[in-house]
C-alpha atoms as a PDB file:
ATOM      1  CA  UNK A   1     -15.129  -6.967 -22.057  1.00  0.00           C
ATOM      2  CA  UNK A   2     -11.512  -5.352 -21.034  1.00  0.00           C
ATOM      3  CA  UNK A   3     -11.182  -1.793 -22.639  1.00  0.00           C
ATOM      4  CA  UNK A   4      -8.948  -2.101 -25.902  1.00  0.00           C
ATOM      5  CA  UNK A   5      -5.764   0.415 -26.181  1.00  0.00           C
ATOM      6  CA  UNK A   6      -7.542   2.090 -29.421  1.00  0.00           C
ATOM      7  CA  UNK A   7     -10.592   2.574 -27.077  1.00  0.00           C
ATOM      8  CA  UNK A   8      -8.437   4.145 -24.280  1.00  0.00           C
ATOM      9  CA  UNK A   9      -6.528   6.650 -26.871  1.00  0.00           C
ATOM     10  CA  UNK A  10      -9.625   7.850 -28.263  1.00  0.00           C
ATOM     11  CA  UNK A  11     -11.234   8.130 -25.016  1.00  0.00           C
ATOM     12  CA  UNK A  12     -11.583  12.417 -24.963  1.00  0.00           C
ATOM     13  CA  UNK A  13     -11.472  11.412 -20.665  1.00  0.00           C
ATOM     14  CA  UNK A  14      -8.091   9.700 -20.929  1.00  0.00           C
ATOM     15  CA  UNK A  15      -5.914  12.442 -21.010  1.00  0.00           C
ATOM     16  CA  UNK A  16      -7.104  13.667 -17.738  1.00  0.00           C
ATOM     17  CA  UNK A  17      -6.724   9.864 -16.614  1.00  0.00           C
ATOM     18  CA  UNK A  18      -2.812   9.694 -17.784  1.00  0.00           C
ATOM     19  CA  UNK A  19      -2.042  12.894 -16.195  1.00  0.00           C
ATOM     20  CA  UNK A  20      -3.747  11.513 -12.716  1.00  0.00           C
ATOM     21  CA  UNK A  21      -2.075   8.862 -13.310  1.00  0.00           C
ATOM     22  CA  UNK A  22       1.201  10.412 -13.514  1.00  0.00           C
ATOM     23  CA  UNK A  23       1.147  12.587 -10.411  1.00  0.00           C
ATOM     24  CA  UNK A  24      -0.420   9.647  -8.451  1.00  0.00           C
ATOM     25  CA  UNK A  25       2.973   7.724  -9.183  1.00  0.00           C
ATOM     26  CA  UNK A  26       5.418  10.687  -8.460  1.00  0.00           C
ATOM     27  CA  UNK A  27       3.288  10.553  -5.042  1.00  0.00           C
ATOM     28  CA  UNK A  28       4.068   6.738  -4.654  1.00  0.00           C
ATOM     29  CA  UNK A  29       8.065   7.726  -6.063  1.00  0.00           C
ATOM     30  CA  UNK A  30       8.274  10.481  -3.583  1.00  0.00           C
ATOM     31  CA  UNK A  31       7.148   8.081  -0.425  1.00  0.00           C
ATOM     32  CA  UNK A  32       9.425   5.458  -1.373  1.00  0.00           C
ATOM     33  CA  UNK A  33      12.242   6.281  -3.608  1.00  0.00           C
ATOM     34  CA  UNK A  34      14.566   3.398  -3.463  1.00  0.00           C
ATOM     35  CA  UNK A  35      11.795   0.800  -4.146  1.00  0.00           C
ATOM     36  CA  UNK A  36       9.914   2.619  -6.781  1.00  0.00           C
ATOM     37  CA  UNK A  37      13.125   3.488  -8.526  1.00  0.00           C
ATOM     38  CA  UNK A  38      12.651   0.312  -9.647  1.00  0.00           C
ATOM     39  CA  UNK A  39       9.833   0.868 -11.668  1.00  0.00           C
ATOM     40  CA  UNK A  40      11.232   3.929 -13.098  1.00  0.00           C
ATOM     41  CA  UNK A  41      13.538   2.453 -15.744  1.00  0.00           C
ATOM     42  CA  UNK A  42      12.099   0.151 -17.977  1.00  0.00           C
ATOM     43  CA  UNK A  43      14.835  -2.626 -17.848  1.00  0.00           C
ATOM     44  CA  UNK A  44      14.388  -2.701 -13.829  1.00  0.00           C
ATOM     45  CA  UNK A  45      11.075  -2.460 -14.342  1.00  0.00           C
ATOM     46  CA  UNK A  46      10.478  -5.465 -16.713  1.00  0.00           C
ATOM     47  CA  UNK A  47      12.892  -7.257 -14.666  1.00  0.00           C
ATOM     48  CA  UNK A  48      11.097  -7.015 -11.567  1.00  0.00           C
ATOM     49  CA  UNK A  49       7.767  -8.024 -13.326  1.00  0.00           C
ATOM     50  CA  UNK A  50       9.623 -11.348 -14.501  1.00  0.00           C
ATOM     51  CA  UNK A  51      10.562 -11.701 -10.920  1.00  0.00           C
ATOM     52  CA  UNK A  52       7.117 -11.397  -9.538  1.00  0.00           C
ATOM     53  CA  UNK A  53       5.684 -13.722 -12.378  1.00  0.00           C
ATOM     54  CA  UNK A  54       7.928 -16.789 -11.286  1.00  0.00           C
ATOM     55  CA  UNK A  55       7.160 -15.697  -7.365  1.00  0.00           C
ATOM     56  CA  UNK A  56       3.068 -16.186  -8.430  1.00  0.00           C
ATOM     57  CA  UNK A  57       3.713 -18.321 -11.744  1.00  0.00           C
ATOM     58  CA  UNK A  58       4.025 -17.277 -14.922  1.00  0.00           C
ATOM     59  CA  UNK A  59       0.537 -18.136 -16.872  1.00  0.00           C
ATOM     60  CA  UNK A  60       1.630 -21.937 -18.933  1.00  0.00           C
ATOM     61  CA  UNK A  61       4.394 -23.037 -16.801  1.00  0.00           C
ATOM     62  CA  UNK A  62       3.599 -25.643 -14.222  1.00  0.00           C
ATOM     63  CA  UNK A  63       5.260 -24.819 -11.235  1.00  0.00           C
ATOM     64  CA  UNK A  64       6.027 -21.260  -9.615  1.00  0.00           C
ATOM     65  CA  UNK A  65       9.048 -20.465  -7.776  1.00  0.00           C
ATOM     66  CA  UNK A  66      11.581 -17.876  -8.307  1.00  0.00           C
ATOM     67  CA  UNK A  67      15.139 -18.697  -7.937  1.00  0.00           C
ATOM     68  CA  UNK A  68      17.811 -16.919  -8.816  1.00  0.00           C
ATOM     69  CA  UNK A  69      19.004 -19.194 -12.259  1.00  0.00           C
ATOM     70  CA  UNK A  70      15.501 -19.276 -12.845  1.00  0.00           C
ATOM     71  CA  UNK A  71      15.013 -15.802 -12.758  1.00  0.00           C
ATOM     72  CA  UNK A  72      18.325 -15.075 -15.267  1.00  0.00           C
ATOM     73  CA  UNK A  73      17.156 -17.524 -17.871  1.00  0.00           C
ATOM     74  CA  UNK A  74      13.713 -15.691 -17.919  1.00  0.00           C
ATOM     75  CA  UNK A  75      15.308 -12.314 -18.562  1.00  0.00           C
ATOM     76  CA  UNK A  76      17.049 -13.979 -21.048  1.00  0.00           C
ATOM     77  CA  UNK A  77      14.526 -15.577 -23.134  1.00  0.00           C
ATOM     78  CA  UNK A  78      12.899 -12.423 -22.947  1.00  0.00           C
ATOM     79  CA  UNK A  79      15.585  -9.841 -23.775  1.00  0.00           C
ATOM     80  CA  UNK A  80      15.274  -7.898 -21.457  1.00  0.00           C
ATOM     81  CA  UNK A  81      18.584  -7.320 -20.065  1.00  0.00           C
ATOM     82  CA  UNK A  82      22.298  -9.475 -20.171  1.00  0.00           C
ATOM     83  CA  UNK A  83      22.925 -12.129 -17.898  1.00  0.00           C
ATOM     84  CA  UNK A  84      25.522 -10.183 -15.712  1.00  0.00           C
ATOM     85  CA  UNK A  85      22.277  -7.133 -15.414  1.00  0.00           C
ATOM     86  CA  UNK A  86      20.519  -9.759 -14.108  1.00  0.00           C
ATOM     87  CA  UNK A  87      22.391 -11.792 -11.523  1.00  0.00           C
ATOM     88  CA  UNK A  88      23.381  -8.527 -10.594  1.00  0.00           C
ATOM     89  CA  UNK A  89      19.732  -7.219  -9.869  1.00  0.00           C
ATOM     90  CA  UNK A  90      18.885 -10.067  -7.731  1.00  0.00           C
ATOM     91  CA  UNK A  91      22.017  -9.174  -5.399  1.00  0.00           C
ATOM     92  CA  UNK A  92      20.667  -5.314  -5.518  1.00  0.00           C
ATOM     93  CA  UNK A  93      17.056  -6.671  -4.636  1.00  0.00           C
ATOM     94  CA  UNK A  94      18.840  -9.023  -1.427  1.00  0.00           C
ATOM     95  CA  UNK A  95      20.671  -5.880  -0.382  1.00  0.00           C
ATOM     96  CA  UNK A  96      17.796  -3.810   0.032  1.00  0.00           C
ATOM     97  CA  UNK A  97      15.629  -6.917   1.514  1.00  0.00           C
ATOM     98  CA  UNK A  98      13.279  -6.394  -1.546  1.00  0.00           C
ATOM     99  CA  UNK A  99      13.957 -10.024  -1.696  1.00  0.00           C
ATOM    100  CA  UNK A 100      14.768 -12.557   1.095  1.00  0.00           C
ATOM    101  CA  UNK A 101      15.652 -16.186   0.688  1.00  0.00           C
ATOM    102  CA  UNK A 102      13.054 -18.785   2.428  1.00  0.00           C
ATOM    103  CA  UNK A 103      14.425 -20.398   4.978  1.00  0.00           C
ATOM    104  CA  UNK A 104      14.275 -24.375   5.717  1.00  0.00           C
ATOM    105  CA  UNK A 105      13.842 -25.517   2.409  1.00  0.00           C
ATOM    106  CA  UNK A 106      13.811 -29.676   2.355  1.00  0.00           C
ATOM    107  CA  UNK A 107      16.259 -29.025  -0.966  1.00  0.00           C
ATOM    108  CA  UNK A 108      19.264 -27.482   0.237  1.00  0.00           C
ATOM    109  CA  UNK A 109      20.672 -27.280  -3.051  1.00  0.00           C
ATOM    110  CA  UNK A 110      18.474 -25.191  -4.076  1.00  0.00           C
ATOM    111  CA  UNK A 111      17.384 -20.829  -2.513  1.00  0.00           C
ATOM    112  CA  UNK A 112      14.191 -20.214  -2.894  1.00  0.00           C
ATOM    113  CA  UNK A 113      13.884 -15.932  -3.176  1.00  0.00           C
ATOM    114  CA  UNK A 114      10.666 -14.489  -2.366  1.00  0.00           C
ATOM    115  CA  UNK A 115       9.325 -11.062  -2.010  1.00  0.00           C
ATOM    116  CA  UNK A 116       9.263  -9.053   1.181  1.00  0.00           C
ATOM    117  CA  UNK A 117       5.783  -7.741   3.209  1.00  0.00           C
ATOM    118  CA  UNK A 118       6.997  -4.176   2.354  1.00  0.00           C
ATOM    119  CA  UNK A 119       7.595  -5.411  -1.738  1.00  0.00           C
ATOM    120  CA  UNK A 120       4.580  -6.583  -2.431  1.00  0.00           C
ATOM    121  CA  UNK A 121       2.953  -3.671  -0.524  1.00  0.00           C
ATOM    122  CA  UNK A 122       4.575  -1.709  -3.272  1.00  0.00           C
ATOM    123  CA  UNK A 123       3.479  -3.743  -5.886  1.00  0.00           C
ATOM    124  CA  UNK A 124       0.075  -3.397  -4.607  1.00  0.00           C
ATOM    125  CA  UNK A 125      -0.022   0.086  -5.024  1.00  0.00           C
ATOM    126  CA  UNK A 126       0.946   0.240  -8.281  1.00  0.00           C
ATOM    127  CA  UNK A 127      -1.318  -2.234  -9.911  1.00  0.00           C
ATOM    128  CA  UNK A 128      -4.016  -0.442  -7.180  1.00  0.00           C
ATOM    129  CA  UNK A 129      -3.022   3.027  -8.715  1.00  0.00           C
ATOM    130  CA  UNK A 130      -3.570   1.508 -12.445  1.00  0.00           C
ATOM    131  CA  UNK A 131      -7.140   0.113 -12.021  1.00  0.00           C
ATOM    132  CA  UNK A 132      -8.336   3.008  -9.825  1.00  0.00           C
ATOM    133  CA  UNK A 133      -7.516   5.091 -13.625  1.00  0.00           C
ATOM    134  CA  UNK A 134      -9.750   2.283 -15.260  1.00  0.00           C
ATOM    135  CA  UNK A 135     -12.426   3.071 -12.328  1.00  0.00           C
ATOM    136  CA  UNK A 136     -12.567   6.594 -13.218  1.00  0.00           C
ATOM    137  CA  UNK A 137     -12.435   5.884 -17.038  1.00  0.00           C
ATOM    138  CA  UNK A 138     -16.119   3.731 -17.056  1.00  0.00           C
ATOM    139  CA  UNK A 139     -17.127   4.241 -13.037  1.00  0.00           C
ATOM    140  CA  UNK A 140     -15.518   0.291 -12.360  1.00  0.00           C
ATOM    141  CA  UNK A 141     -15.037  -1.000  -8.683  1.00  0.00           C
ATOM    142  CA  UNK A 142     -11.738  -2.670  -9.924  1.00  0.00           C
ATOM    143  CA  UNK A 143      -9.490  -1.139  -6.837  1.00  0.00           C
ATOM    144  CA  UNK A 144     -11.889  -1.682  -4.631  1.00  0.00           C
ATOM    145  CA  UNK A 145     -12.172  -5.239  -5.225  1.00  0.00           C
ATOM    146  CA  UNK A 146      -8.363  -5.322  -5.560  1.00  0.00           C
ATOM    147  CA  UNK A 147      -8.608  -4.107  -1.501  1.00  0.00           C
ATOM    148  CA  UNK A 148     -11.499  -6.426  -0.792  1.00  0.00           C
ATOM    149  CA  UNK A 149      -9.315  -9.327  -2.336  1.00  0.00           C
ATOM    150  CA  UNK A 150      -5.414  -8.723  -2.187  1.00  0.00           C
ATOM    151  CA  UNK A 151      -5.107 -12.362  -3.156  1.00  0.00           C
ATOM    152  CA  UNK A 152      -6.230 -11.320  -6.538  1.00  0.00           C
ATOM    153  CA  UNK A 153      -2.308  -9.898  -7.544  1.00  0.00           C
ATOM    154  CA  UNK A 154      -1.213 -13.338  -7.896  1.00  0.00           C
ATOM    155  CA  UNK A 155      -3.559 -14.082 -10.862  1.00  0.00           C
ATOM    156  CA  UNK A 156      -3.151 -10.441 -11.899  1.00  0.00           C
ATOM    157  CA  UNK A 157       0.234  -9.885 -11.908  1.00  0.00           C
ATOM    158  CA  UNK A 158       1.823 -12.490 -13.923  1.00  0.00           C
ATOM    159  CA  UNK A 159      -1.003 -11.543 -16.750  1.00  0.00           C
ATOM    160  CA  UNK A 160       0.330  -8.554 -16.780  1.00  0.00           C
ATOM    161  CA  UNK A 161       3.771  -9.626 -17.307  1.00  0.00           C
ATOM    162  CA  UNK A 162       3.278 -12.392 -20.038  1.00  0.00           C
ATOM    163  CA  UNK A 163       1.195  -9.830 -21.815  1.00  0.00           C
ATOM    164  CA  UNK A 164       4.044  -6.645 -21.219  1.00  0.00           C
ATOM    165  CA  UNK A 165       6.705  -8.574 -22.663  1.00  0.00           C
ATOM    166  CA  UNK A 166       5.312  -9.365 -26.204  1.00  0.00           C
ATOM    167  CA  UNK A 167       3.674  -5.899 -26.529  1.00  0.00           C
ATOM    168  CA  UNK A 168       5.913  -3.785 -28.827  1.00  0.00           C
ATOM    169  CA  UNK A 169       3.326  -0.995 -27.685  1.00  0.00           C
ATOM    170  CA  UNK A 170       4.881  -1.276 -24.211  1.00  0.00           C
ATOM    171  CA  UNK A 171       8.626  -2.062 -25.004  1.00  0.00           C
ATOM    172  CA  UNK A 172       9.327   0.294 -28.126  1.00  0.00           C
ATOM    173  CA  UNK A 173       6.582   2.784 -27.958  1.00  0.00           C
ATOM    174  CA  UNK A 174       9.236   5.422 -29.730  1.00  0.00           C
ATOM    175  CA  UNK A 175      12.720   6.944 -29.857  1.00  0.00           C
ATOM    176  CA  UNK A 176      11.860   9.726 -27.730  1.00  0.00           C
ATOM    177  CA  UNK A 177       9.686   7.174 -24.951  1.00  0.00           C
ATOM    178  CA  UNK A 178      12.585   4.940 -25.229  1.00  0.00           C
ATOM    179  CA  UNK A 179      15.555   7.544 -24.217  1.00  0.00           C
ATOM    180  CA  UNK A 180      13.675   8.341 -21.115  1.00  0.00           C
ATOM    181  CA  UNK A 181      12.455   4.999 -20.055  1.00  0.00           C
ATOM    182  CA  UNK A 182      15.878   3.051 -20.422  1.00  0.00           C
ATOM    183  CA  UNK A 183      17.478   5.799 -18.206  1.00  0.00           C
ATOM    184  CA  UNK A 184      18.391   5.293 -14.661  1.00  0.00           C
ATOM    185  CA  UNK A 185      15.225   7.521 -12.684  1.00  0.00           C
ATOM    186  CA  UNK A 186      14.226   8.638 -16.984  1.00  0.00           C
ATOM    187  CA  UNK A 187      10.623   7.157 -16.895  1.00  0.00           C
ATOM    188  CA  UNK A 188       9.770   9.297 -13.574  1.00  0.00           C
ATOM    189  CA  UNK A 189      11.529  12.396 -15.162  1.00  0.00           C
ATOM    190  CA  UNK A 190       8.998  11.823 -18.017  1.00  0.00           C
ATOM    191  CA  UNK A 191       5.719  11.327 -15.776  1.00  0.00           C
ATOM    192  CA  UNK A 192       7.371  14.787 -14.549  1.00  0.00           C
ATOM    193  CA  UNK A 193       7.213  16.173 -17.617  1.00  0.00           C
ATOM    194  CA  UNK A 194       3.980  15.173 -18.859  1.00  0.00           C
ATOM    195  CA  UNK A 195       2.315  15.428 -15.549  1.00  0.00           C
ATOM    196  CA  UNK A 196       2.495  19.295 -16.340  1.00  0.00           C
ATOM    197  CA  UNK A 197       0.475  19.127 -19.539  1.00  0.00           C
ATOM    198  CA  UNK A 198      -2.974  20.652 -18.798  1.00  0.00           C
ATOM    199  CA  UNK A 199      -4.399  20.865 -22.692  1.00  0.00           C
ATOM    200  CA  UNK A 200      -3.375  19.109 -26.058  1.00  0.00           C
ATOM    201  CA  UNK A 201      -4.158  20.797 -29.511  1.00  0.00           C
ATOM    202  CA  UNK A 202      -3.591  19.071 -32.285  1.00  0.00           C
ATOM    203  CA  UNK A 203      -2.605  21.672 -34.725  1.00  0.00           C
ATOM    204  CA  UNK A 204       0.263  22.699 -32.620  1.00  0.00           C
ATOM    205  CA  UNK A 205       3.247  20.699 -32.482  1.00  0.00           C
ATOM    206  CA  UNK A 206       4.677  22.328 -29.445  1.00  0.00           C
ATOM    207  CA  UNK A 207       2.807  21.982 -26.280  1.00  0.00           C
ATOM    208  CA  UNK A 208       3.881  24.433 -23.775  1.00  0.00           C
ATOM    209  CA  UNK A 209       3.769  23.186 -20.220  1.00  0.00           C
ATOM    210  CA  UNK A 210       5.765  26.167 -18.290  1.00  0.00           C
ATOM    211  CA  UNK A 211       8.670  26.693 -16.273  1.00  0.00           C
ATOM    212  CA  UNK A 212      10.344  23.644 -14.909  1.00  0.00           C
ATOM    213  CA  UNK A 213      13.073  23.612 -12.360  1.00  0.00           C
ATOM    214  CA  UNK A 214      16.564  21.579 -13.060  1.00  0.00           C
ATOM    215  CA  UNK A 215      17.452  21.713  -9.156  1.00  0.00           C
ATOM    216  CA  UNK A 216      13.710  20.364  -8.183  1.00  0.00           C
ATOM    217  CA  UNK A 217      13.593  17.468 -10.826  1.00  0.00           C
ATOM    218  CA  UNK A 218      17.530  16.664  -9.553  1.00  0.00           C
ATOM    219  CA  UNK A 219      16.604  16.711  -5.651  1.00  0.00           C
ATOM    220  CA  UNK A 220      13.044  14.872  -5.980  1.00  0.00           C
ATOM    221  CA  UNK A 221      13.910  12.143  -8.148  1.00  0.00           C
ATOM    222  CA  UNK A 222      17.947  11.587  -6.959  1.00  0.00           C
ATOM    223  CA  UNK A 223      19.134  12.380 -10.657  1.00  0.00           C
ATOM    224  CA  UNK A 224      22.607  13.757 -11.044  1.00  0.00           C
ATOM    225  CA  UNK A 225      22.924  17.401 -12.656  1.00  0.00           C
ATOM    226  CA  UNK A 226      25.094  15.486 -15.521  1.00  0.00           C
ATOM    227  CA  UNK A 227      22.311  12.609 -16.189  1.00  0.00           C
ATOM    228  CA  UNK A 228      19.442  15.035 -16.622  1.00  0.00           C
ATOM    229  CA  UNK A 229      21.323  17.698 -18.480  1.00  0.00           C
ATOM    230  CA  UNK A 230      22.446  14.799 -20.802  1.00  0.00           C
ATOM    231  CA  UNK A 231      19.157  13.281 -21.023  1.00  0.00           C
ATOM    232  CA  UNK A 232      17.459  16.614 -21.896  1.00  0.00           C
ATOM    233  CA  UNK A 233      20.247  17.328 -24.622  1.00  0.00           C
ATOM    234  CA  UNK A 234      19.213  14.585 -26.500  1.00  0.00           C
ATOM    235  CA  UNK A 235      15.751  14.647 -26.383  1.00  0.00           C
ATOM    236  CA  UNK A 236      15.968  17.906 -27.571  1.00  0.00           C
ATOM    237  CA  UNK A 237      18.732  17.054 -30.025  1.00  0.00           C
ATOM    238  CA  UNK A 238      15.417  14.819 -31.369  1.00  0.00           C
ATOM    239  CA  UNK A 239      13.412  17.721 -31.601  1.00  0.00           C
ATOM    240  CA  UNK A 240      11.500  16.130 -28.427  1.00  0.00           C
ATOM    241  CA  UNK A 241      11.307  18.879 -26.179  1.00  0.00           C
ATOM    242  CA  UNK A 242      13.089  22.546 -25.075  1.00  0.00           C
ATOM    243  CA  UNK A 243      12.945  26.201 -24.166  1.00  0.00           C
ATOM    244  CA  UNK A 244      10.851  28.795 -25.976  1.00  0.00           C
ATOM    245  CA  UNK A 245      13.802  31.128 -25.098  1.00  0.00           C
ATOM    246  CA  UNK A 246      16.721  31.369 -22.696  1.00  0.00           C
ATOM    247  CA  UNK A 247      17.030  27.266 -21.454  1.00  0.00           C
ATOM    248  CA  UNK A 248      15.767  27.891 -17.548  1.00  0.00           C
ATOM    249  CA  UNK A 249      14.209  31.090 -17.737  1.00  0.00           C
ATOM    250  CA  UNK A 250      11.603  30.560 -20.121  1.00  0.00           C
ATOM    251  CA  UNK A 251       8.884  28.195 -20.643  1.00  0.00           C
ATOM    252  CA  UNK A 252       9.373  24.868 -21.662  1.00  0.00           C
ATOM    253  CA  UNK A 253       7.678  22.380 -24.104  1.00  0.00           C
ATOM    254  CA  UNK A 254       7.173  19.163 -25.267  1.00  0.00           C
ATOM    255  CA  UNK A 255       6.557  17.844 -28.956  1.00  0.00           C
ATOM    256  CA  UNK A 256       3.132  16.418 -29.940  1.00  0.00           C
ATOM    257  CA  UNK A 257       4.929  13.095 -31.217  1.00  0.00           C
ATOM    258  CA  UNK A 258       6.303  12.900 -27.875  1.00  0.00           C
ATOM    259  CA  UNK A 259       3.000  13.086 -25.815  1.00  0.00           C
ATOM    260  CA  UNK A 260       1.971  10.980 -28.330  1.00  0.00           C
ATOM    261  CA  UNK A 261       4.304   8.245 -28.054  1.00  0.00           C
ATOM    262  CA  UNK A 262       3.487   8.792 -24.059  1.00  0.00           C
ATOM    263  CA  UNK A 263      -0.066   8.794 -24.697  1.00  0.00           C
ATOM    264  CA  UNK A 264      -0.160   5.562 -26.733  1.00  0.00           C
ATOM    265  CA  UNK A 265       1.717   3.684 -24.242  1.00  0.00           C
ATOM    266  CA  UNK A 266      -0.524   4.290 -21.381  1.00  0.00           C
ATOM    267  CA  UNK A 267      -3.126   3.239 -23.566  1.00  0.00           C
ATOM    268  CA  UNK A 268      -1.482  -0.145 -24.656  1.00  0.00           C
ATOM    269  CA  UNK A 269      -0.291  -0.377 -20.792  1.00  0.00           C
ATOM    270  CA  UNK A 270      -4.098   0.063 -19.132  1.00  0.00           C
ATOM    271  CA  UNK A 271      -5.466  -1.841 -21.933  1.00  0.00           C
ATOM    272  CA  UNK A 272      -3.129  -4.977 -20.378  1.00  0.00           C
ATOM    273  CA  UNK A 273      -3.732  -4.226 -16.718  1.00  0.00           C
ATOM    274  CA  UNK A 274      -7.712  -4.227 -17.464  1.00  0.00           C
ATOM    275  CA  UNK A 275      -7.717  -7.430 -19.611  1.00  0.00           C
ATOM    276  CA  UNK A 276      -5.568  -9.159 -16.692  1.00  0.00           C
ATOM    277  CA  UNK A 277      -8.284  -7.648 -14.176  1.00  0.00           C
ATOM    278  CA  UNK A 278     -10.941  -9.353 -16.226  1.00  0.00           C
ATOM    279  CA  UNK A 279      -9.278 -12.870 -16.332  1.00  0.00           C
ATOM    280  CA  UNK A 280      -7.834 -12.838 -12.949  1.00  0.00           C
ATOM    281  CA  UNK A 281     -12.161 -12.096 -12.045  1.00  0.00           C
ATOM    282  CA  UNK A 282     -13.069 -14.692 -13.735  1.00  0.00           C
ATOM    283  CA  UNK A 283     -11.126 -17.049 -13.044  1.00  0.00           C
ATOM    284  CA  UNK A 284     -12.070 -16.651  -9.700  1.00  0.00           C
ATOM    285  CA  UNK A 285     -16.050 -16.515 -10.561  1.00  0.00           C
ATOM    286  CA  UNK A 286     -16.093 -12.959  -9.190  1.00  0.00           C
ATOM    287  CA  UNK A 287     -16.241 -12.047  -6.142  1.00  0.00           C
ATOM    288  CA  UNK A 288     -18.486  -9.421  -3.723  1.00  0.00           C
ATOM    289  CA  UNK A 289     -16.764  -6.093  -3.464  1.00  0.00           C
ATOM    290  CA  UNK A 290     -17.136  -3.313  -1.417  1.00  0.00           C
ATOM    291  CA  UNK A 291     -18.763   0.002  -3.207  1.00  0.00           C
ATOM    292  CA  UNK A 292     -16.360   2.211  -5.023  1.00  0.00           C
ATOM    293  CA  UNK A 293     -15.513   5.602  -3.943  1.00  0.00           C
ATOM    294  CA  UNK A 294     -13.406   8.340  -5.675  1.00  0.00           C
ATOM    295  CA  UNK A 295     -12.769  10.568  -2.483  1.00  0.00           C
ATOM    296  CA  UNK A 296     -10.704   7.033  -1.127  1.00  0.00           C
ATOM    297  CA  UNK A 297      -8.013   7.761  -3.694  1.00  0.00           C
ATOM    298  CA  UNK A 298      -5.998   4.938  -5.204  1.00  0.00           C
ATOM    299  CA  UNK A 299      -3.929   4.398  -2.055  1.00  0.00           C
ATOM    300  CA  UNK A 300      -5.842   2.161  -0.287  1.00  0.00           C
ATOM    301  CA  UNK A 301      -4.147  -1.151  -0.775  1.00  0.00           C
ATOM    302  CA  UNK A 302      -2.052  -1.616   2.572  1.00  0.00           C
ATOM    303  CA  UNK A 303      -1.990  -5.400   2.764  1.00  0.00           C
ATOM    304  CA  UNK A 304       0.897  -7.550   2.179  1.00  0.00           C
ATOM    305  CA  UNK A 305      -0.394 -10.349   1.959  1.00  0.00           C
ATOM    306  CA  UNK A 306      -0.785 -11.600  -1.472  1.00  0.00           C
END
């Protein structure tokens, strides 16, 4: 049975798992900015799940394929972004040769987009990252057989999609969640943030996590002085977070409600990724895997081919 979300946030292990989980994606942000900018917004990030789903086929629709009017009308039945957001994120993703049209297609009418090598490398890693977490959570060999099997992300992935775009748990897990997530670079600055939590107590609603540095946030994650000033204005205009005395010279914290809201989307996030592990395995009547080790690190998934 896949681990629930209520399971996960009541796990007393999971707060060390979110936080490894945190730093392991700054690692994967810091090797490969442009690409996993992607995945630090929300909207960009949903988008480019919707785009791998059509690539591998989204779970009840007959036929996969992802096209660029295909691709527009499924952002659009799921709200994720406008039209013009859209057409204009499949241009970004040609321009950076995250995408690439096949070539000699019997339908010329027609351009079939498809992922590069070096895309779904990255989206290998960051499902890899995710069930690696889940290993350390119960002692699972899910990355491991994720390695053994790469074919596996194209059952995986598009679970995780269909399931990621009903969950209100994922998409509006709170206000303070929300302003950081559906900002340009915001979701890394958060993992930032949070990655420098080492102890929650519940009768305080402050939780101190230290010093932080406005010029190192700005140069590793390629956010302008104005954006993150602005950004951290009105979180703590929400009573989110701020200094315990002179802003940048003293310690800074974080409110409980927002580690919570944090906190209860990895939970409803992992809870996904492990219940689309489970059905992608069975589906394919499981399969022998190699044995899990923890000293391997979740960064072992270096095939592109899906």
């Amino acid at each position: 049975m896949p681990i629930a979300a209520e399971e996960l946030a009541s796990n007393e292990k999971f707060l060390a798992a979110i936080l490894r989980c945190a730093h392991e994606l700054i690692a994967i942000y810091n090797e490969s900015p442009r690409i996993a900018s992607i995945f630090a917004a929300q909207q960009r990030w949903l988008m480019a799940h919707a785009g791998f789903a059509l690539h591998y086929g989204m779970p009840g629709e007959p036929n996969s394929g992802l096209y660029a009017a295909r691709f527009v009308d499924s952002v659009l039945i799921h709200r994720i972004a406008s039209r013009n957001t859209a057409v204009a994120f499949v241009q970004e993703m040609l321009a950076y040769k995250f995408l690439q049209p096949l070539q000699d297609l019997p339908d010329r009418r027609t351009r079939l987009l498809v992922p590069t090598d070096y895309t779904i490398t990255h989206l290998g890693r960051w499902i890899s990252t995710h069930l690696f977490i889940l290993d350390l959570l119960d002692g699972g060999n899910r990355a491991d057989n994720l390695q053994a099997n790469p074919q596996m992300i194209a059952g995986l992935q598009p679970r995780i999609a269909a399931a990621i775009f009903t969950s209100q748990a994922i998409r509006n897990p709170g206000p303070t969640f929300n302003l950081f997530n559906w900002a340009n670079s915001g979701g890394v600055v958060m993992d930032y943030l949070v990655s420098k939590v080492e102890s929650v107590e519940p009768s305080l609603e402050r939780i101190a996590i230290g010093r932080i540095s406005m010029k190192d946030i700005r140069d590793q994650f390629m956010i302008s002085n104005t954006h993150l000033k602005r950004l951290l204005k009105q979180a703590a205009q929400m009573g989110s977070v701020g200094w315990e005395g002179s802003p940048g010279r003293s310690s800074f914290w974080l409110s409980r409600g927002f580690v919570s809201e944090y906190w209860n989307y990895q939970a409803a996030k992992f809870a996904v990724i492990d219940a689309a592990y489970e059905a992608t395995s069975n589906a394919s009547h499981g399969t022998d895997v190699r044995p899990a080790s923890d000293e391997a690190g979740p960064h072992r998934f270096t095939s592109a081919d899906p």
